[in-house]
C-alpha atoms as a PDB file:
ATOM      1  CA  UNK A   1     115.609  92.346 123.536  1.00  0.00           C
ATOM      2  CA  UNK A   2     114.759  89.337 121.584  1.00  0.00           C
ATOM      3  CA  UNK A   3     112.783  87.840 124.428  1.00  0.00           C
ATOM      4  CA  UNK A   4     110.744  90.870 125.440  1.00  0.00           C
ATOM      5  CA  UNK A   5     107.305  90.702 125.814  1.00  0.00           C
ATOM      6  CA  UNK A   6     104.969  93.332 124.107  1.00  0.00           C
ATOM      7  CA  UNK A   7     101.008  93.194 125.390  1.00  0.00           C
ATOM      8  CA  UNK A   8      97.756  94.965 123.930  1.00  0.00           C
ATOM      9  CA  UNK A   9      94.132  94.896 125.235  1.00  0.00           C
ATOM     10  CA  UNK A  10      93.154  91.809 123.308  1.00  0.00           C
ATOM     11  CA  UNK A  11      97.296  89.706 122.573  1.00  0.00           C
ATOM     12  CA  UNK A  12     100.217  89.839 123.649  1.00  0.00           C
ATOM     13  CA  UNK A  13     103.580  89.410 121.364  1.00  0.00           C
ATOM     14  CA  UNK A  14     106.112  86.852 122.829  1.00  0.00           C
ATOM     15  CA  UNK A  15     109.156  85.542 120.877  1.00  0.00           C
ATOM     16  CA  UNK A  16     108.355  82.149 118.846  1.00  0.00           C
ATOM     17  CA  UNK A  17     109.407  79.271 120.342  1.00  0.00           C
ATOM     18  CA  UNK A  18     110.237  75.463 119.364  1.00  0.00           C
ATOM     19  CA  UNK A  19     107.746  74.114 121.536  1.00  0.00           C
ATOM     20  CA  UNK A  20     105.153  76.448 119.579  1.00  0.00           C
ATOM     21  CA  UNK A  21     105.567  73.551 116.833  1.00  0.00           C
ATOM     22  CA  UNK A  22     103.542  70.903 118.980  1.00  0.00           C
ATOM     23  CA  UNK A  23     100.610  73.355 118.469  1.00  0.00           C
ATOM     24  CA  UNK A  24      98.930  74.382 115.394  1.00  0.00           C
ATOM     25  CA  UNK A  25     101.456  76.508 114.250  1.00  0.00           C
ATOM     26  CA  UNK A  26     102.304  73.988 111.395  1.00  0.00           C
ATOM     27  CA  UNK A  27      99.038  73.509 110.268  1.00  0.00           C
ATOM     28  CA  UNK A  28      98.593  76.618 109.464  1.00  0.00           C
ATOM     29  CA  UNK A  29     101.324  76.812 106.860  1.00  0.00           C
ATOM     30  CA  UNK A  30      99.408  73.782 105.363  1.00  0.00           C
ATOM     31  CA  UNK A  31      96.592  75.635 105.026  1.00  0.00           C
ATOM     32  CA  UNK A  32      95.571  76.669 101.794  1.00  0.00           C
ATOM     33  CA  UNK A  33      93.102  79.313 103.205  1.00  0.00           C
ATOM     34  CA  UNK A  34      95.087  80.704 106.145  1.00  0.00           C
ATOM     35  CA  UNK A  35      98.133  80.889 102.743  1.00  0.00           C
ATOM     36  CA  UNK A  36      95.985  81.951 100.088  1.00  0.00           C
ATOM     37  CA  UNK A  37      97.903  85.361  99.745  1.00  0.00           C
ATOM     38  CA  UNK A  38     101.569  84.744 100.797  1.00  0.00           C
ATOM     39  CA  UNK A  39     104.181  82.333 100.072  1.00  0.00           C
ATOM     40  CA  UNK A  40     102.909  79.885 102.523  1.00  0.00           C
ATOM     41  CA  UNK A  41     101.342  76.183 101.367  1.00  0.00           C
ATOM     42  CA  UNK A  42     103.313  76.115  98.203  1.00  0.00           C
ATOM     43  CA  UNK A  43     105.078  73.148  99.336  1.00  0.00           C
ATOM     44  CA  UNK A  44     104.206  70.832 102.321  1.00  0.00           C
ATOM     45  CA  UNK A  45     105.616  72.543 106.065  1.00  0.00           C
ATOM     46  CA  UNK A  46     106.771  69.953 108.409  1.00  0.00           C
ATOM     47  CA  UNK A  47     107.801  69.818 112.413  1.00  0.00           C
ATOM     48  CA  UNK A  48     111.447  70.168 111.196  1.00  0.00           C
ATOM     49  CA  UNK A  49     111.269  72.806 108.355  1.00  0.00           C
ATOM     50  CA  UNK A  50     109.888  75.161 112.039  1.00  0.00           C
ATOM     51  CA  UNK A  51     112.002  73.944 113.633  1.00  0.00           C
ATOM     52  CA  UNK A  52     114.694  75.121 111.753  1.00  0.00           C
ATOM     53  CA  UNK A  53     113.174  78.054 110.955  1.00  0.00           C
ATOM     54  CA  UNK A  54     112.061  79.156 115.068  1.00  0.00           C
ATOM     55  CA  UNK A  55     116.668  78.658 115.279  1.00  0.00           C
ATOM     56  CA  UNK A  56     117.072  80.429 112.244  1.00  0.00           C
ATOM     57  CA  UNK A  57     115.171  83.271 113.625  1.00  0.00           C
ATOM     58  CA  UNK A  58     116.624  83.117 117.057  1.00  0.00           C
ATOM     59  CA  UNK A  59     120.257  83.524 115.756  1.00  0.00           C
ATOM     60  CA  UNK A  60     119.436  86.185 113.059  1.00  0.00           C
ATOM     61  CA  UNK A  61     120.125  89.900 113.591  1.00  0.00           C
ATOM     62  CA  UNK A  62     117.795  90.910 110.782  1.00  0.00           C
ATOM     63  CA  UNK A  63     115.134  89.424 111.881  1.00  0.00           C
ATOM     64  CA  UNK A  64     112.525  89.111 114.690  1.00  0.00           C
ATOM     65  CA  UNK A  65     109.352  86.579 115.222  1.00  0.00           C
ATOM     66  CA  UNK A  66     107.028  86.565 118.142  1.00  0.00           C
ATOM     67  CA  UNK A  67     103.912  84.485 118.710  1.00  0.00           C
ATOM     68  CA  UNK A  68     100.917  86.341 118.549  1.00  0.00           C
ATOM     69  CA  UNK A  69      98.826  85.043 121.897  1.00  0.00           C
ATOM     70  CA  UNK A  70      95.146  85.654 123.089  1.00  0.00           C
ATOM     71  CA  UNK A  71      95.512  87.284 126.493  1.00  0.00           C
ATOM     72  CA  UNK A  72      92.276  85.786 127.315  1.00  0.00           C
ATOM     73  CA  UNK A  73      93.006  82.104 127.128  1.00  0.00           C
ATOM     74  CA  UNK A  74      97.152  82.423 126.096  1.00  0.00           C
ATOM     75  CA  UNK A  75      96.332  81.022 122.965  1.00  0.00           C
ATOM     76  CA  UNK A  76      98.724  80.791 120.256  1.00  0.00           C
ATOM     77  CA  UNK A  77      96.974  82.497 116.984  1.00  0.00           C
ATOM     78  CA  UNK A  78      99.382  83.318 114.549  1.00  0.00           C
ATOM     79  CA  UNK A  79     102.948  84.967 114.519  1.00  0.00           C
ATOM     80  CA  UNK A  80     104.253  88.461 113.478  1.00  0.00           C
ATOM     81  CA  UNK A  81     107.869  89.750 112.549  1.00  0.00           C
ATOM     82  CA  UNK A  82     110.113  92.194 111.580  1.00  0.00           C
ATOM     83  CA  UNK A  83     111.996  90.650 108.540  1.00  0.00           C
ATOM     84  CA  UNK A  84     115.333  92.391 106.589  1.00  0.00           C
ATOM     85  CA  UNK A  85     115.654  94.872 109.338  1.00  0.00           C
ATOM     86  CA  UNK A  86     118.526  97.037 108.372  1.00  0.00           C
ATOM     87  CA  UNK A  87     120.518  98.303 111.632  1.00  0.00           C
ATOM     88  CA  UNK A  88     121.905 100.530 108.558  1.00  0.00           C
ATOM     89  CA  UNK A  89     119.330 102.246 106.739  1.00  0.00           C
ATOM     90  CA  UNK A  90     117.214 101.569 109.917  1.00  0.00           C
ATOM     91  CA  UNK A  91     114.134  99.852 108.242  1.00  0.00           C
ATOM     92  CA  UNK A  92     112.436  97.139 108.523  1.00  0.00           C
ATOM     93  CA  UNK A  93     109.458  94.342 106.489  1.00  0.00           C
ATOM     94  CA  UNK A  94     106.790  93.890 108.934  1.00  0.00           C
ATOM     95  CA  UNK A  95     104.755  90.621 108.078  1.00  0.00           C
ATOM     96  CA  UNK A  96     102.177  88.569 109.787  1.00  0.00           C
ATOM     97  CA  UNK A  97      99.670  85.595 109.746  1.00  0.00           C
ATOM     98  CA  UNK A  98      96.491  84.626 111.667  1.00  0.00           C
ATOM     99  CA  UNK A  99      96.581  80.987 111.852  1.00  0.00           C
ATOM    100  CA  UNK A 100      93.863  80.613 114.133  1.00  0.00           C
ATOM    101  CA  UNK A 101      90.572  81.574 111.485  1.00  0.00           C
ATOM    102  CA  UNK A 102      88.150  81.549 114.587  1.00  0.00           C
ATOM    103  CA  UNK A 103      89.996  85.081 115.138  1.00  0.00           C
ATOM    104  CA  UNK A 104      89.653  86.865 112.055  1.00  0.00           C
ATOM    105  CA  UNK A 105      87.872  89.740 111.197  1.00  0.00           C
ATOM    106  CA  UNK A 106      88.465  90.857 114.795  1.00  0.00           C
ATOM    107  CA  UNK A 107      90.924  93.580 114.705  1.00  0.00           C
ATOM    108  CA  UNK A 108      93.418  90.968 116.084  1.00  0.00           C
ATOM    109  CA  UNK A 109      95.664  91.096 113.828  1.00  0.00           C
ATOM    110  CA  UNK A 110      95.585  95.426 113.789  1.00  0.00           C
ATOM    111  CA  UNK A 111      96.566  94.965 117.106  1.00  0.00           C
ATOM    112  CA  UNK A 112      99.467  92.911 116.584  1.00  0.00           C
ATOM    113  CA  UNK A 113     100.857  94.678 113.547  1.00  0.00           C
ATOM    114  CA  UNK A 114     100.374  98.264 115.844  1.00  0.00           C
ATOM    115  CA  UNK A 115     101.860  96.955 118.731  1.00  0.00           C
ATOM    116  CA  UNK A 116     105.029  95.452 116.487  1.00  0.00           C
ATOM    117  CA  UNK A 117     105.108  99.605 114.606  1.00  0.00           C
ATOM    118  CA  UNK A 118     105.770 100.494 118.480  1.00  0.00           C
ATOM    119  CA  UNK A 119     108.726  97.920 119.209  1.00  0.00           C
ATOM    120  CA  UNK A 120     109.892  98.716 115.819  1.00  0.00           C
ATOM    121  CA  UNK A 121     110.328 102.336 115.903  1.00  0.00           C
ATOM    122  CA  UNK A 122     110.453 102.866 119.383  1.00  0.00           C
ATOM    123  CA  UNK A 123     112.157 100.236 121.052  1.00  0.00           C
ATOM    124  CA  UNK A 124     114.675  99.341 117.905  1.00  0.00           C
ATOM    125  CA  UNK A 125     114.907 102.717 116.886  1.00  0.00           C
ATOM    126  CA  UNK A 126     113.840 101.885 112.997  1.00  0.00           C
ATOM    127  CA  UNK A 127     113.133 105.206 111.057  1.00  0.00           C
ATOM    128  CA  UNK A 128     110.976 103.189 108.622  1.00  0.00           C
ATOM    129  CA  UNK A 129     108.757 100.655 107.998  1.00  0.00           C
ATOM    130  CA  UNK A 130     107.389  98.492 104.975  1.00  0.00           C
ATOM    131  CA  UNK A 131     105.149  95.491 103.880  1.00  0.00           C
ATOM    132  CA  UNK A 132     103.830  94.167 100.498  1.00  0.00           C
ATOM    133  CA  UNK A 133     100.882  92.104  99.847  1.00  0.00           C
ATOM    134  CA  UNK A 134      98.521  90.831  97.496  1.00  0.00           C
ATOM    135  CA  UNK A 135      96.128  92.875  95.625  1.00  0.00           C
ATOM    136  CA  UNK A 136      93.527  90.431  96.522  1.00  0.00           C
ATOM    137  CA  UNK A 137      94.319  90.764  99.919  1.00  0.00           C
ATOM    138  CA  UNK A 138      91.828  93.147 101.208  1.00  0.00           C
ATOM    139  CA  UNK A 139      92.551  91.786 104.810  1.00  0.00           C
ATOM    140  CA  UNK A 140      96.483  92.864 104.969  1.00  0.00           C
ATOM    141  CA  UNK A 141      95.598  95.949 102.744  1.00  0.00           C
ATOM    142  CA  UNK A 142      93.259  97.494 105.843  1.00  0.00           C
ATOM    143  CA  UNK A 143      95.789  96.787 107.674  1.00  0.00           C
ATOM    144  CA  UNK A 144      98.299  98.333 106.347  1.00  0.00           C
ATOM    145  CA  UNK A 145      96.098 101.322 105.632  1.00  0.00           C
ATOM    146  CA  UNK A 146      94.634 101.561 109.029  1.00  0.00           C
ATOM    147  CA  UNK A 147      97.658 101.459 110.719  1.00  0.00           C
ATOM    148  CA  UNK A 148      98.930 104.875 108.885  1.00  0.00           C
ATOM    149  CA  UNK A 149     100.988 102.892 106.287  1.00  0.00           C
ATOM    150  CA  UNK A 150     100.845 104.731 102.882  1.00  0.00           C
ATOM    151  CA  UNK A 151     101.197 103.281  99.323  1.00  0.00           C
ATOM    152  CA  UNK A 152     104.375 102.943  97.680  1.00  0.00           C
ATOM    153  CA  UNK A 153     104.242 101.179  94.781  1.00  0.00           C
ATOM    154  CA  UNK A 154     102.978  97.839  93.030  1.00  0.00           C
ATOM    155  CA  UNK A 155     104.980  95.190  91.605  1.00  0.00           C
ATOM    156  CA  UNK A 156     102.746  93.578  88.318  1.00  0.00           C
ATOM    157  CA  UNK A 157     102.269  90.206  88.204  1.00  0.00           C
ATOM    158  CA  UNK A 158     104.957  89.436  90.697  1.00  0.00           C
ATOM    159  CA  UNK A 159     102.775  86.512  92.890  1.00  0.00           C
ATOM    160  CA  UNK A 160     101.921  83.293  91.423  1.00  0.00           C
ATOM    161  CA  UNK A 161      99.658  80.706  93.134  1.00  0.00           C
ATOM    162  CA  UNK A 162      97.098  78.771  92.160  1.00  0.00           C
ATOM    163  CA  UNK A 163      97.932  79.103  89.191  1.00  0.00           C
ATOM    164  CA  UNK A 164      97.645  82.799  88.187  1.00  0.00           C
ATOM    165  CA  UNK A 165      99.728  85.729  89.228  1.00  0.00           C
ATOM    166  CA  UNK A 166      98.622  88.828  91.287  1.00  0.00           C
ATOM    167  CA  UNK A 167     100.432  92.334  91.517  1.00  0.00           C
ATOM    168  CA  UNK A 168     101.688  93.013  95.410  1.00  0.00           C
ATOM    169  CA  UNK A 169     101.077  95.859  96.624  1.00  0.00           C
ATOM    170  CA  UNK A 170     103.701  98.084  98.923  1.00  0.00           C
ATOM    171  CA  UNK A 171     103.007 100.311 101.523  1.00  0.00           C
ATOM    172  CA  UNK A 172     105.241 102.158 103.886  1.00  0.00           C
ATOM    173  CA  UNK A 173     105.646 104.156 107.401  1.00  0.00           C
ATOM    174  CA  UNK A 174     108.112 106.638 108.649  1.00  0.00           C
ATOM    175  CA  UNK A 175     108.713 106.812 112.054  1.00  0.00           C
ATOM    176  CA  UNK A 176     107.791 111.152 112.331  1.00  0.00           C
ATOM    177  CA  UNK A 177     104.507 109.825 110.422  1.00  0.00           C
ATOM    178  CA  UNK A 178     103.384 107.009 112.932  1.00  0.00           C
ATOM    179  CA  UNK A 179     104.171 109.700 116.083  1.00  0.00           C
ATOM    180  CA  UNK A 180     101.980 112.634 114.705  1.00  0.00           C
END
């Protein structure tokens, strides 16, 4: 399951792999642009922090990263994942990054995030999914909007970089709402 490959017109999703760390997968954590609105580029990301991560990932059952790939050159771009997935309440945190700035604004990363909606609720069987972002982040907010998500809430003042805070945003998906 965890190695299954997932393909659109423009990417394809394949799991994350250590020897995506010899690309520019780590420079785009370092990236103050690329992070501006998540957690990313607070502290320098090194070869080994990945690496740990990409094993951390591989053993978890609550979560899931792929590589997000150009199917025109097989480019690595930027990752996607399903985070706290709950085999319980069957729900999941979808999050994603575009590492690769020579792709945004392309409807790349719609793609992606539609394409991970599908594995989620149809080949994990998740009745609902979720994602928070920053206000400011008009990028991940059409996302989440075009992709049928629906507002859920907003947490004040609850991100803090670059020295001033920002209230995230929450939006949400049912599975019955994403098939109608």
């Amino acid at each position: 399951m965890k190695n299954q490959l997932v393909t659109g017109k423009l990417v394809s999703l394949r799991v994350l792999e250590e020897r995506d760390i010899d690309g520019p997968y780590s420079m785009w954590l370092n990236d103050p642009e690329v992070c501006q609105f998540n957690s990313h580029a607070r502290f320098p990301v090194g070869k080994d922090d990945l690496r740990k991560y990409i094993q951390e990932a591989k053993r978890s059952s609550s979560m899931q990263v792929f590589a997000i790939v150009t199917k025109e050159k097989g480019s690595h771009i930027g990752n996607i994942s399903l985070q706290n997935i709950d085999y319980v309440d069957r729900s999941a945190e979808l999050a994603i990054i575009i590492g690769d700035k020579r792709y945004w604004g392309k409807g790349i990363g719609l793609e992606a995030w539609k394409l991970m909606m599908n594995y989620g609720f149809l080949v994990l069987n998740l009745h609902r999914l979720y994602c928070g972002c920053a206000n400011k982040n008009l990028g991940m907010r059409r996302i989440a909007e075009k992709s049928g998500m629906k507002p859920e809430g907003r947490k004040r003042d609850a991100f803090f970089k670059d020295g001033g805070y920002d209230d995230i945003l929450e939006f949400g998906i049912l599975k019955n709402e994403y098939l109608s």
